[in-house]
PDB file of N, CA and C in Angstrom:
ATOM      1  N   UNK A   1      47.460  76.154  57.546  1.00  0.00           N
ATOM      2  CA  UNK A   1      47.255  74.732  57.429  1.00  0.00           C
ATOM      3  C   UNK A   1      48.062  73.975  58.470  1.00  0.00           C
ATOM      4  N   UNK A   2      49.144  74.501  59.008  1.00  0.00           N
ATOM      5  CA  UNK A   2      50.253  73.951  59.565  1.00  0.00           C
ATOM      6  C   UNK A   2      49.331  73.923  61.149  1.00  0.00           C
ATOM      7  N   UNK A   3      48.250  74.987  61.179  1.00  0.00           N
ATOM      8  CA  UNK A   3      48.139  74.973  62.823  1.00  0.00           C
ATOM      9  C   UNK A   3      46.430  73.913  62.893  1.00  0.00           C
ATOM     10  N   UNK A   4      46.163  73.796  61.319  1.00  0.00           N
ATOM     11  CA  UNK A   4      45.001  72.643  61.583  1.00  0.00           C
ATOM     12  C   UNK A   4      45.968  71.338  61.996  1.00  0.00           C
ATOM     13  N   UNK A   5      46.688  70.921  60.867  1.00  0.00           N
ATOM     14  CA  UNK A   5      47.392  69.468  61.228  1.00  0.00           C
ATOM     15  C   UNK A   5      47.940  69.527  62.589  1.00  0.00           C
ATOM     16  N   UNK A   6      48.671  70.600  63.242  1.00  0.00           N
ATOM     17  CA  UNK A   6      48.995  70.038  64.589  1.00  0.00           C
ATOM     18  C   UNK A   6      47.888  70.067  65.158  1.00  0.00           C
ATOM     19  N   UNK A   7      47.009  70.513  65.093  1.00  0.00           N
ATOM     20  CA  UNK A   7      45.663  70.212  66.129  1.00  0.00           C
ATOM     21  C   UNK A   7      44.964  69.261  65.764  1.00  0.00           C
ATOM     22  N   UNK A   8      45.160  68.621  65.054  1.00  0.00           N
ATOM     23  CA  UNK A   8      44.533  67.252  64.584  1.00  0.00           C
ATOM     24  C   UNK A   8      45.657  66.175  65.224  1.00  0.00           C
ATOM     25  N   UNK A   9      46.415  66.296  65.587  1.00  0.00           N
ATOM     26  CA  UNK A   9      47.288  65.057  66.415  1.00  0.00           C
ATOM     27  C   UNK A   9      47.657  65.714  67.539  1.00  0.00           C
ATOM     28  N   UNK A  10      48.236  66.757  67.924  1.00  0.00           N
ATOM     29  CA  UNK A  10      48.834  67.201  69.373  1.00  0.00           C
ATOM     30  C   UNK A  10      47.401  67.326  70.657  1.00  0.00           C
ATOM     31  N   UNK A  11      46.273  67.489  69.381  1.00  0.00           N
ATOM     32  CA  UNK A  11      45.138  67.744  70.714  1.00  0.00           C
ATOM     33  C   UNK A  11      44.407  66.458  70.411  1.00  0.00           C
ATOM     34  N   UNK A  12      44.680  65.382  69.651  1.00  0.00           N
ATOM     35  CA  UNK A  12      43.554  64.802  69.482  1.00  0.00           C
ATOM     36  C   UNK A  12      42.446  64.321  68.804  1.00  0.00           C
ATOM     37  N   UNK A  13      42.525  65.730  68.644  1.00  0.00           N
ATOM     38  CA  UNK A  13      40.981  65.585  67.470  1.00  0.00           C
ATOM     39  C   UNK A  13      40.582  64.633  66.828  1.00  0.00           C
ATOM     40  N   UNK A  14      39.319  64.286  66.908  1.00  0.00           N
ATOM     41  CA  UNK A  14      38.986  63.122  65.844  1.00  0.00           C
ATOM     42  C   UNK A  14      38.656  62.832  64.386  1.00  0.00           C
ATOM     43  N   UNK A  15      38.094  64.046  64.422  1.00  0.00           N
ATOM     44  CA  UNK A  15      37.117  64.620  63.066  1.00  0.00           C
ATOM     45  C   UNK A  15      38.115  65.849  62.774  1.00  0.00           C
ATOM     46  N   UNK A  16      37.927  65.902  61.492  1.00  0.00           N
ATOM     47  CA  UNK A  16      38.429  66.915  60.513  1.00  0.00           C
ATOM     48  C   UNK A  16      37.442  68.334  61.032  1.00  0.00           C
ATOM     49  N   UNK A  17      36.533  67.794  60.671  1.00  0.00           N
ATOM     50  CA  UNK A  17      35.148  69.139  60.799  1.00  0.00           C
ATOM     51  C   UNK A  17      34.901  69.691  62.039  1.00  0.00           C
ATOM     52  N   UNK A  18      35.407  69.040  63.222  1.00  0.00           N
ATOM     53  CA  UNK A  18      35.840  69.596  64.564  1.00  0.00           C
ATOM     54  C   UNK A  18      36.859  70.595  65.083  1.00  0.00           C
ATOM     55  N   UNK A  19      38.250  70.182  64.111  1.00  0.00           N
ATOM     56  CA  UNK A  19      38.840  71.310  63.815  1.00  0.00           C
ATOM     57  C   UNK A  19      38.996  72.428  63.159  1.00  0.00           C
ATOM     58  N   UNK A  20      38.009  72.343  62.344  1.00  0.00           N
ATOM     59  CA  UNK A  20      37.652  73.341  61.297  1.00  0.00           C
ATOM     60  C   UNK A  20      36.464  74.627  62.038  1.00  0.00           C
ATOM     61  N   UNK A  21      35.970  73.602  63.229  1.00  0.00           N
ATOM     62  CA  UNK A  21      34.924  74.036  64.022  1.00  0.00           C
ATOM     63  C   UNK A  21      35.855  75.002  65.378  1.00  0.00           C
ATOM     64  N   UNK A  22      36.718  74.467  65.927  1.00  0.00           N
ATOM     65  CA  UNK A  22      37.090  75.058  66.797  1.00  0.00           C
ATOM     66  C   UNK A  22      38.452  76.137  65.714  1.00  0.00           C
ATOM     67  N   UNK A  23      38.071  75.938  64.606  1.00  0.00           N
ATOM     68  CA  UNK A  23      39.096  77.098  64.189  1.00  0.00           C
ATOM     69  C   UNK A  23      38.417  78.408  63.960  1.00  0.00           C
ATOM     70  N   UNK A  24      36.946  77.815  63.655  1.00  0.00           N
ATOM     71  CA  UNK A  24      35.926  79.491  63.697  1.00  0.00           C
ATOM     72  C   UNK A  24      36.052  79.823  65.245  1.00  0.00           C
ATOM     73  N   UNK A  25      35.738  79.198  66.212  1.00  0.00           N
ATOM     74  CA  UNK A  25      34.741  79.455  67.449  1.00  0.00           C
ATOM     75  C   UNK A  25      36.359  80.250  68.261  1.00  0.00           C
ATOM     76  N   UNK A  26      36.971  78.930  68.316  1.00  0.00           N
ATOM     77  CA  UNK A  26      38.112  79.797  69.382  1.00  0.00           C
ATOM     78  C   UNK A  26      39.746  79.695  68.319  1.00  0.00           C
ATOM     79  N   UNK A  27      39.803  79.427  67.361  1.00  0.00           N
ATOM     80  CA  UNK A  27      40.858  79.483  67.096  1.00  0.00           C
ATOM     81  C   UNK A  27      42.081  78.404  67.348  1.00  0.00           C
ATOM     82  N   UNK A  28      42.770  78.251  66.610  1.00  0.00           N
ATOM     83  CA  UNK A  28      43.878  76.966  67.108  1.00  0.00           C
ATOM     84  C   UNK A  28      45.290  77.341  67.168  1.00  0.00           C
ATOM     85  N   UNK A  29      46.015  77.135  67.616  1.00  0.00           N
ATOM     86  CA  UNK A  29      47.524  77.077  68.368  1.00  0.00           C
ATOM     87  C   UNK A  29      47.490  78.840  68.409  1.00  0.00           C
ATOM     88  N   UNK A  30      48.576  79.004  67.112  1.00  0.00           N
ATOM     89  CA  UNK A  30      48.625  80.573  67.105  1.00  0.00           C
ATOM     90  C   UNK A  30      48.032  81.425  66.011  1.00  0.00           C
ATOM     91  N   UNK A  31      46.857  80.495  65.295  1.00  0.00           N
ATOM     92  CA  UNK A  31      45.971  81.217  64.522  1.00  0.00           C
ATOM     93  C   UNK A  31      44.593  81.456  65.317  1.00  0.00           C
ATOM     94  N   UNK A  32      44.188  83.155  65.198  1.00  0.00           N
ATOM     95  CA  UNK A  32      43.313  83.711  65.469  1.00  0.00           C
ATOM     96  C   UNK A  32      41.780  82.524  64.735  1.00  0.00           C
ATOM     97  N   UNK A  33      40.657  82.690  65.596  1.00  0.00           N
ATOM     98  CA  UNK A  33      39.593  82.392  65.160  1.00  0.00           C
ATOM     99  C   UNK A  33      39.462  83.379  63.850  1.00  0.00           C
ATOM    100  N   UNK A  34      38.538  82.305  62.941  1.00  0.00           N
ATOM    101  CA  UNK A  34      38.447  82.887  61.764  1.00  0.00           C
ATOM    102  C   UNK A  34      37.516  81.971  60.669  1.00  0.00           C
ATOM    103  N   UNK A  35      36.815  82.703  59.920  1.00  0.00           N
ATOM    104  CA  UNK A  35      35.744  81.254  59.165  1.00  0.00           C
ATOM    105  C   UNK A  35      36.059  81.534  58.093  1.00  0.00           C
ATOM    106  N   UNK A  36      35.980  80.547  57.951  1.00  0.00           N
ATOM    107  CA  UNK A  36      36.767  80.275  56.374  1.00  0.00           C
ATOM    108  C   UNK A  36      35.520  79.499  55.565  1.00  0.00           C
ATOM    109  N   UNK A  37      34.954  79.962  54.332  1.00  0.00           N
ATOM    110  CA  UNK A  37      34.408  78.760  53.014  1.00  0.00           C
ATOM    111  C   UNK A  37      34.899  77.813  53.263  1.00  0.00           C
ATOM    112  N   UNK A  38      33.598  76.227  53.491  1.00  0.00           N
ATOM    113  CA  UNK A  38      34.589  75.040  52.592  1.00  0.00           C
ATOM    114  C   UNK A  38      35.289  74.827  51.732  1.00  0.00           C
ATOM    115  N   UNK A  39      34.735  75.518  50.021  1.00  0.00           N
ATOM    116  CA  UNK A  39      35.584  75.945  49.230  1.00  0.00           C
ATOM    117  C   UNK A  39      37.038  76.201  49.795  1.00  0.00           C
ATOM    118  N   UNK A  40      37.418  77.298  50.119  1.00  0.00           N
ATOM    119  CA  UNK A  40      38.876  77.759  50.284  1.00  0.00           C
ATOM    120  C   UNK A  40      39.696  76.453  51.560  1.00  0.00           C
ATOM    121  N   UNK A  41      38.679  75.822  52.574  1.00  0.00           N
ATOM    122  CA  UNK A  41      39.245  74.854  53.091  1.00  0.00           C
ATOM    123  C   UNK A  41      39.946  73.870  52.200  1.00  0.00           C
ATOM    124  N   UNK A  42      39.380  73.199  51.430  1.00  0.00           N
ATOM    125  CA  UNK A  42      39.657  72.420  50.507  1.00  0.00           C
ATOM    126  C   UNK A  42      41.052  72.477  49.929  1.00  0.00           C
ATOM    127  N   UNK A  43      40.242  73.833  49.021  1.00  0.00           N
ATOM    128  CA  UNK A  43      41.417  74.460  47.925  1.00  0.00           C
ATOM    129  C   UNK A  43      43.229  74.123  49.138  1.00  0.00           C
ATOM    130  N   UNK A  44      42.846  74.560  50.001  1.00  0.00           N
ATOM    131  CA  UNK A  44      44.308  74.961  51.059  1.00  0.00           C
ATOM    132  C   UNK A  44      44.780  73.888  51.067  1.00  0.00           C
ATOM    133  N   UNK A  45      43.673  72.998  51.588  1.00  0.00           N
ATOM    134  CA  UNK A  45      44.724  71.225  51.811  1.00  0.00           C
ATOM    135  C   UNK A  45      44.885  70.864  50.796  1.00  0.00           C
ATOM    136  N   UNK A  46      44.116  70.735  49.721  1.00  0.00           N
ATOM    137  CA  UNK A  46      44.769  69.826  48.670  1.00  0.00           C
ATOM    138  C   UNK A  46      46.286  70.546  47.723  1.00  0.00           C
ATOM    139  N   UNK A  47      46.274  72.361  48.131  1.00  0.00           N
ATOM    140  CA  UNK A  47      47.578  72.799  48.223  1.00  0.00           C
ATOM    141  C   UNK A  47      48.677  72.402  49.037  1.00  0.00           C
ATOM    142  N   UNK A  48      48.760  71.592  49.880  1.00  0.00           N
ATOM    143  CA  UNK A  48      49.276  71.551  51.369  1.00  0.00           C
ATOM    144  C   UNK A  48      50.542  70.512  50.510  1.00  0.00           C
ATOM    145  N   UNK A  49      51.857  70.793  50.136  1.00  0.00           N
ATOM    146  CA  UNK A  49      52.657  69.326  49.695  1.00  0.00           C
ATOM    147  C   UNK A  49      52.633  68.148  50.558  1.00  0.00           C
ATOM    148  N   UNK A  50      52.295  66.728  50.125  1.00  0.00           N
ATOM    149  CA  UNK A  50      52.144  66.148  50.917  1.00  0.00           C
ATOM    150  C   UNK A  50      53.728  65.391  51.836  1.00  0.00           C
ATOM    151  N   UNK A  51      55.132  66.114  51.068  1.00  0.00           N
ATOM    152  CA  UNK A  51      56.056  65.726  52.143  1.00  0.00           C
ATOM    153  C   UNK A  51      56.272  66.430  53.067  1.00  0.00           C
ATOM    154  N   UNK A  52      55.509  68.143  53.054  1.00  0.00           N
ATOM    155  CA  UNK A  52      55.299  68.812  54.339  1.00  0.00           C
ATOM    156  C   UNK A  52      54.440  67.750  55.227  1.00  0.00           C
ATOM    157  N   UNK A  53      53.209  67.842  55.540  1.00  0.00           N
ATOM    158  CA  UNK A  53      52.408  66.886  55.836  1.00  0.00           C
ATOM    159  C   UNK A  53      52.884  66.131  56.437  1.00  0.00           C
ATOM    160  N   UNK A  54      53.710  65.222  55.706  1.00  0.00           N
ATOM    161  CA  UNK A  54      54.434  63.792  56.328  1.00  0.00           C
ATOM    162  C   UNK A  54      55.034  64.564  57.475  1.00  0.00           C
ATOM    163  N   UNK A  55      56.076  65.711  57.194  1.00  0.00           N
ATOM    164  CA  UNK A  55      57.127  65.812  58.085  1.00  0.00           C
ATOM    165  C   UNK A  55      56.975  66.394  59.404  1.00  0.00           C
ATOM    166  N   UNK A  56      55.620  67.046  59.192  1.00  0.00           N
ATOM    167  CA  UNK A  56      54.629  67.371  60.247  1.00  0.00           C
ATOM    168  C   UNK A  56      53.906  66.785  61.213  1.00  0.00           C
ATOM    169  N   UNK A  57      53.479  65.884  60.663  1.00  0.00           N
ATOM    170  CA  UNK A  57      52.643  64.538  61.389  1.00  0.00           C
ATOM    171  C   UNK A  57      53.782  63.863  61.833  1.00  0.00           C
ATOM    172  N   UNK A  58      55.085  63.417  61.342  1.00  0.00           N
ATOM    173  CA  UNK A  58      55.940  62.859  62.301  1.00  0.00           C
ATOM    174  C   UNK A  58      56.983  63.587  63.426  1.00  0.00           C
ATOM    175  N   UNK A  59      56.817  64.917  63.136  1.00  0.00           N
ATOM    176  CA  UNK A  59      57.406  65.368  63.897  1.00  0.00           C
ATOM    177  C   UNK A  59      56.537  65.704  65.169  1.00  0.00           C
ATOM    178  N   UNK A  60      55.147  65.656  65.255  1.00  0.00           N
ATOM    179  CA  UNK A  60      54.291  65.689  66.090  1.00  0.00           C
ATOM    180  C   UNK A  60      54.307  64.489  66.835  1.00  0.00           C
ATOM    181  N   UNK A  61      54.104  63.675  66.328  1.00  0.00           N
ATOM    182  CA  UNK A  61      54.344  61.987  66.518  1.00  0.00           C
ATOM    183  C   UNK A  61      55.378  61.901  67.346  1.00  0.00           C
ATOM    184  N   UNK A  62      56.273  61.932  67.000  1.00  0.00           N
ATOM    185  CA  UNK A  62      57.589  61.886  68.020  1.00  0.00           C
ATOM    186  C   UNK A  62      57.554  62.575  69.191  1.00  0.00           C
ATOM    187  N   UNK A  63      57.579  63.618  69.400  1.00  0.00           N
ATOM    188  CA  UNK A  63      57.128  64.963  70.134  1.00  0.00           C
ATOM    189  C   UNK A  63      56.145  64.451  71.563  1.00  0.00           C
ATOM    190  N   UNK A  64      54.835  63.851  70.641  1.00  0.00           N
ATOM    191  CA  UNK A  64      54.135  63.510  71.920  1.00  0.00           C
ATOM    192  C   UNK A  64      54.048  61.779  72.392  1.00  0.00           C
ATOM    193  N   UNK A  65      54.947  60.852  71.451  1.00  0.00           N
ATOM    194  CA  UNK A  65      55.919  59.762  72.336  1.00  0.00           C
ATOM    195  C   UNK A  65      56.860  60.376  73.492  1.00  0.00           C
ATOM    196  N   UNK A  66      57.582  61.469  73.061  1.00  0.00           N
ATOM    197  CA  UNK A  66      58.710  61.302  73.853  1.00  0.00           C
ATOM    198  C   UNK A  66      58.004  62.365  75.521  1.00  0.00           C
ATOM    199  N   UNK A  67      56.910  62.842  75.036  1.00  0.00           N
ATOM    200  CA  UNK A  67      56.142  63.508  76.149  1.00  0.00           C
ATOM    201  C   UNK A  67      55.446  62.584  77.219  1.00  0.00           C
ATOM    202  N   UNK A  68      55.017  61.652  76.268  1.00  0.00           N
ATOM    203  CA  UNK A  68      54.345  60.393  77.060  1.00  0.00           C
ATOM    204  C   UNK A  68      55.089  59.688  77.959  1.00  0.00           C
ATOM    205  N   UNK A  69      56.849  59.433  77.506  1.00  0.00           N
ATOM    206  CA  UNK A  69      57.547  59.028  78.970  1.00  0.00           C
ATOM    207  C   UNK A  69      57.954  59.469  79.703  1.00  0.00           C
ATOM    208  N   UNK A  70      58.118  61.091  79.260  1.00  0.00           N
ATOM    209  CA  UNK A  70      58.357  61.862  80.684  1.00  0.00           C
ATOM    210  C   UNK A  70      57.465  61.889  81.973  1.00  0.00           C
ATOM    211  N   UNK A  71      55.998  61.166  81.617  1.00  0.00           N
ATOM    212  CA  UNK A  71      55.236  61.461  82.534  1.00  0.00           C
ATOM    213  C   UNK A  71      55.649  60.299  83.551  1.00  0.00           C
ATOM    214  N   UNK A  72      55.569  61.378  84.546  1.00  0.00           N
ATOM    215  CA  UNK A  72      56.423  60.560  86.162  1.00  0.00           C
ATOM    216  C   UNK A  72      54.887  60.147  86.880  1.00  0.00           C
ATOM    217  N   UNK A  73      55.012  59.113  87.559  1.00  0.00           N
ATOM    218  CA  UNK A  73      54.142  58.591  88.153  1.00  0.00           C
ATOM    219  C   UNK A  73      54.239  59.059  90.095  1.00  0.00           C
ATOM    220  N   UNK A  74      52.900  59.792  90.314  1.00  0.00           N
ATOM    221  CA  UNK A  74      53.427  60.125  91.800  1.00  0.00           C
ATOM    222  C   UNK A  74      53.748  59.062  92.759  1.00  0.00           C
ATOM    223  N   UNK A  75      54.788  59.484  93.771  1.00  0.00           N
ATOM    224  CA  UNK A  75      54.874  58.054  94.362  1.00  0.00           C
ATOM    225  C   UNK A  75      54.192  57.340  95.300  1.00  0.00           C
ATOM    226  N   UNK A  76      53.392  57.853  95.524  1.00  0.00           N
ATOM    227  CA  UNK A  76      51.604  57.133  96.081  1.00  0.00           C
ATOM    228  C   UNK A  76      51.142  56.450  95.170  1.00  0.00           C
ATOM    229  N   UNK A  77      51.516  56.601  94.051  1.00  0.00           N
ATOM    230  CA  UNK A  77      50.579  55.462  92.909  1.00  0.00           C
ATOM    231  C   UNK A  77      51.768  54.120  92.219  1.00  0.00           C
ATOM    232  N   UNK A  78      52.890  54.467  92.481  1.00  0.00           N
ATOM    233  CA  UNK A  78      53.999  53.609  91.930  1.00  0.00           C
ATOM    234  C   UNK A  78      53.513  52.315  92.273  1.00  0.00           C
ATOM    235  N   UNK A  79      52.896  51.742  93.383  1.00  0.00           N
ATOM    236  CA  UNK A  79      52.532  49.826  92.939  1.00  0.00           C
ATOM    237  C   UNK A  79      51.471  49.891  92.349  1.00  0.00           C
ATOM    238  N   UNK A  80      50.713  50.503  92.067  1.00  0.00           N
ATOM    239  CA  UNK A  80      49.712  51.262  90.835  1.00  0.00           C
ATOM    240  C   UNK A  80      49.869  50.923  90.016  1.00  0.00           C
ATOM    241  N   UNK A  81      51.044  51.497  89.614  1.00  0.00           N
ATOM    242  CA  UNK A  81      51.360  51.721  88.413  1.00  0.00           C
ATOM    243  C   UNK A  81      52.151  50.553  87.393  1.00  0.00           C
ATOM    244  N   UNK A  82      52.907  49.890  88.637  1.00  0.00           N
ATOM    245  CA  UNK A  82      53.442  48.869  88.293  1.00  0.00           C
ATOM    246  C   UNK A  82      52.684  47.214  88.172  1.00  0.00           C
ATOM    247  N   UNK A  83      51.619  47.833  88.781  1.00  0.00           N
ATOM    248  CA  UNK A  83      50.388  46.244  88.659  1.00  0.00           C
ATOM    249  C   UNK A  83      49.507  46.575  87.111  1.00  0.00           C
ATOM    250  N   UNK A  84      49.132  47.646  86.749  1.00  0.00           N
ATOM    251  CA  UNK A  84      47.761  47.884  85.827  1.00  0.00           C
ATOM    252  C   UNK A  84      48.726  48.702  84.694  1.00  0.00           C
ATOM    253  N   UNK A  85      48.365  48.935  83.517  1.00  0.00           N
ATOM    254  CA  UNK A  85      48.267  49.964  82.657  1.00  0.00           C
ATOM    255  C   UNK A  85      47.731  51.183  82.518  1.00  0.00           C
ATOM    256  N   UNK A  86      46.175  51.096  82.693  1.00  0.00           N
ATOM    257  CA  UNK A  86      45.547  52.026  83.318  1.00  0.00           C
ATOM    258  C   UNK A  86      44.225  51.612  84.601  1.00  0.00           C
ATOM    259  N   UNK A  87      44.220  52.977  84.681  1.00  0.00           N
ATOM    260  CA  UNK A  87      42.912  53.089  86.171  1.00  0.00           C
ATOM    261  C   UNK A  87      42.138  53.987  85.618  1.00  0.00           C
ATOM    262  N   UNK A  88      40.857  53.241  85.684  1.00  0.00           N
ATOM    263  CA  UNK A  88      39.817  54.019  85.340  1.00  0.00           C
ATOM    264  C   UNK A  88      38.831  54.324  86.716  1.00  0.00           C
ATOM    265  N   UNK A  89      38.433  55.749  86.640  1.00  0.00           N
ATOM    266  CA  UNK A  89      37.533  56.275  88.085  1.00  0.00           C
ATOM    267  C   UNK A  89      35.747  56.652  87.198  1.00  0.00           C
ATOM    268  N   UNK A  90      35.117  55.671  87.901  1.00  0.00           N
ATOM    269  CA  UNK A  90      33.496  55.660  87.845  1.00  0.00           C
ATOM    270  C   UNK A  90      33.312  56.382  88.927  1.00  0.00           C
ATOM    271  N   UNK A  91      32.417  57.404  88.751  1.00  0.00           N
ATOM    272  CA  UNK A  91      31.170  58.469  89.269  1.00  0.00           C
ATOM    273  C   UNK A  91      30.018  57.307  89.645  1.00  0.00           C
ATOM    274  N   UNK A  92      29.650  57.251  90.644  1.00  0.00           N
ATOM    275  CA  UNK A  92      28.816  56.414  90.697  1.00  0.00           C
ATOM    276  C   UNK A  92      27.501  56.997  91.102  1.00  0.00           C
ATOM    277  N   UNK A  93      27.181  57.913  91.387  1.00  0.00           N
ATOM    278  CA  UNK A  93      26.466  58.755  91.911  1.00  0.00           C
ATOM    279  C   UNK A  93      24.680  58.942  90.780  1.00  0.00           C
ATOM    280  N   UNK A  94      25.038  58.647  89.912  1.00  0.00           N
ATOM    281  CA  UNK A  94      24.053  58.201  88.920  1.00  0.00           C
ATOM    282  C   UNK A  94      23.100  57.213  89.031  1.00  0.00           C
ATOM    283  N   UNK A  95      23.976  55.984  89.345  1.00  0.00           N
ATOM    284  CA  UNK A  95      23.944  54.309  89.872  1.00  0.00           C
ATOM    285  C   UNK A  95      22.810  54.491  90.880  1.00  0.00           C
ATOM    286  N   UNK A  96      23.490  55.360  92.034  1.00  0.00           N
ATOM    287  CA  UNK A  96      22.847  55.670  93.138  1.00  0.00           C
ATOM    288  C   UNK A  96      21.540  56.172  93.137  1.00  0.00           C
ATOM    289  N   UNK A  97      21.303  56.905  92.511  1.00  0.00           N
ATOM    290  CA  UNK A  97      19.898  57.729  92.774  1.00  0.00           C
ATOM    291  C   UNK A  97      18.900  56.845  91.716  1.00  0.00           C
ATOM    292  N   UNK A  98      19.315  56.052  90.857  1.00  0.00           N
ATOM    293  CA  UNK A  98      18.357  54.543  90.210  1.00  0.00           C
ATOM    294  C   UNK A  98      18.256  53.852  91.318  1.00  0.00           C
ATOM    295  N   UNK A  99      18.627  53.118  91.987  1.00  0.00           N
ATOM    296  CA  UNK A  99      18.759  52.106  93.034  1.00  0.00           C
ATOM    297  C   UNK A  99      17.946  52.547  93.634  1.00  0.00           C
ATOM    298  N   UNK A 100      17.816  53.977  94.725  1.00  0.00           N
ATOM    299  CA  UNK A 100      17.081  55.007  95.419  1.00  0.00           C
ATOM    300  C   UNK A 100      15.728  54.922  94.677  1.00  0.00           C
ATOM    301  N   UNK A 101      15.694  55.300  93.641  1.00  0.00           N
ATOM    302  CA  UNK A 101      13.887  55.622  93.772  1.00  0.00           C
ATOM    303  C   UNK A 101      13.582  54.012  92.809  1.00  0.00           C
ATOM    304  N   UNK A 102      14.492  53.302  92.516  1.00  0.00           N
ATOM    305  CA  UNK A 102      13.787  51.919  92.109  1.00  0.00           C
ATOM    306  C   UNK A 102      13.388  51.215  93.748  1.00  0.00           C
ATOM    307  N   UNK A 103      14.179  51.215  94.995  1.00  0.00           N
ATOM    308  CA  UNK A 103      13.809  51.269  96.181  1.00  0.00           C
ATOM    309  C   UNK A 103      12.570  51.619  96.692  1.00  0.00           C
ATOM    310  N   UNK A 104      12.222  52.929  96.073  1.00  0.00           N
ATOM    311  CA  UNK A 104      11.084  53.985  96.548  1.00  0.00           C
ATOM    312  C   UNK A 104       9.552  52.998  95.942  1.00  0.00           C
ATOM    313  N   UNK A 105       9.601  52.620  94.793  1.00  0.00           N
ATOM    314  CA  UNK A 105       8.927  52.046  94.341  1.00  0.00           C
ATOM    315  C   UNK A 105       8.605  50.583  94.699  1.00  0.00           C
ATOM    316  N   UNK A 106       9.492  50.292  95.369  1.00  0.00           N
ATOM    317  CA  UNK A 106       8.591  48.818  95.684  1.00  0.00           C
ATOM    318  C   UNK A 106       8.197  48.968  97.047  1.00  0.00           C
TER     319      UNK A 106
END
C-alpha cells in the first residue's frame, strides 16, 4: 500500500485506477507488477491506518517541496527566469500543414 500512495503524489498520478493500472502492467517503486482483485484492493486501503497515510502523504509532500527548490535554473535562462514563472514551448508544425493545404484549396 505504501508503494501505491507514494505513486499517487511523488509521480503524480491523477486517478486512483491509473495506479492500480500501472501496478499490474509495470509495477511501482519497489513492488513487482502484479494484479490484484478489486476486492482485495479495497479490503488493503480501507486496512491502511489512516495516521500512516497522513504521515506518508506529508512526508512525500515535503520531500518534493524541498526538491522543487533545488532546481537550479541554467544560466542562459536566468532573465527567463526572473521575468515569467513559466515557459511554455508550442509544436507548431500541426498549425502548419492546416494553413498549407487550407492554401492548396483556394
Amino acid at each position: 500500500m505504501a508503494a501505491i500512495v507514494l505513486s499517487l503524489v511523488y509521480r503524480q498520478i491523477q486517478h486512483f485506477t491509473d495506479v492500480l493500472r500501472c501496478l499490474e502492467v509495470e509495477g511501482l517503486l519497489w513492488a513487482e507488477a502484479i494484479s490484484v482483485s478489486r476486492q482485495a484492493r479495497s479490503q488493503r486501503l480501507e486496512s491502511l491506518p489512516s495516521d500512516l497515510f497522513i504521515k506518508l502523504f506529508e512526508q512525500v509532500i515535503e520531500r518534493l517541496a524541498a526538491k522543487k527548490n533545488k532546481n537550479e535554473v541554467a544560466p542562459m535562462w536566468v532573465s527567463v527566469a526572473s521575468s515569467f514563472n513559466a515557459v511554455w514551448i508550442v509544436d507548431a508544425s500541426t498549425l502548419e500543414a492546416v494553413k498549407k493545404h487550407l492554401g492548396q484549396l483556394q
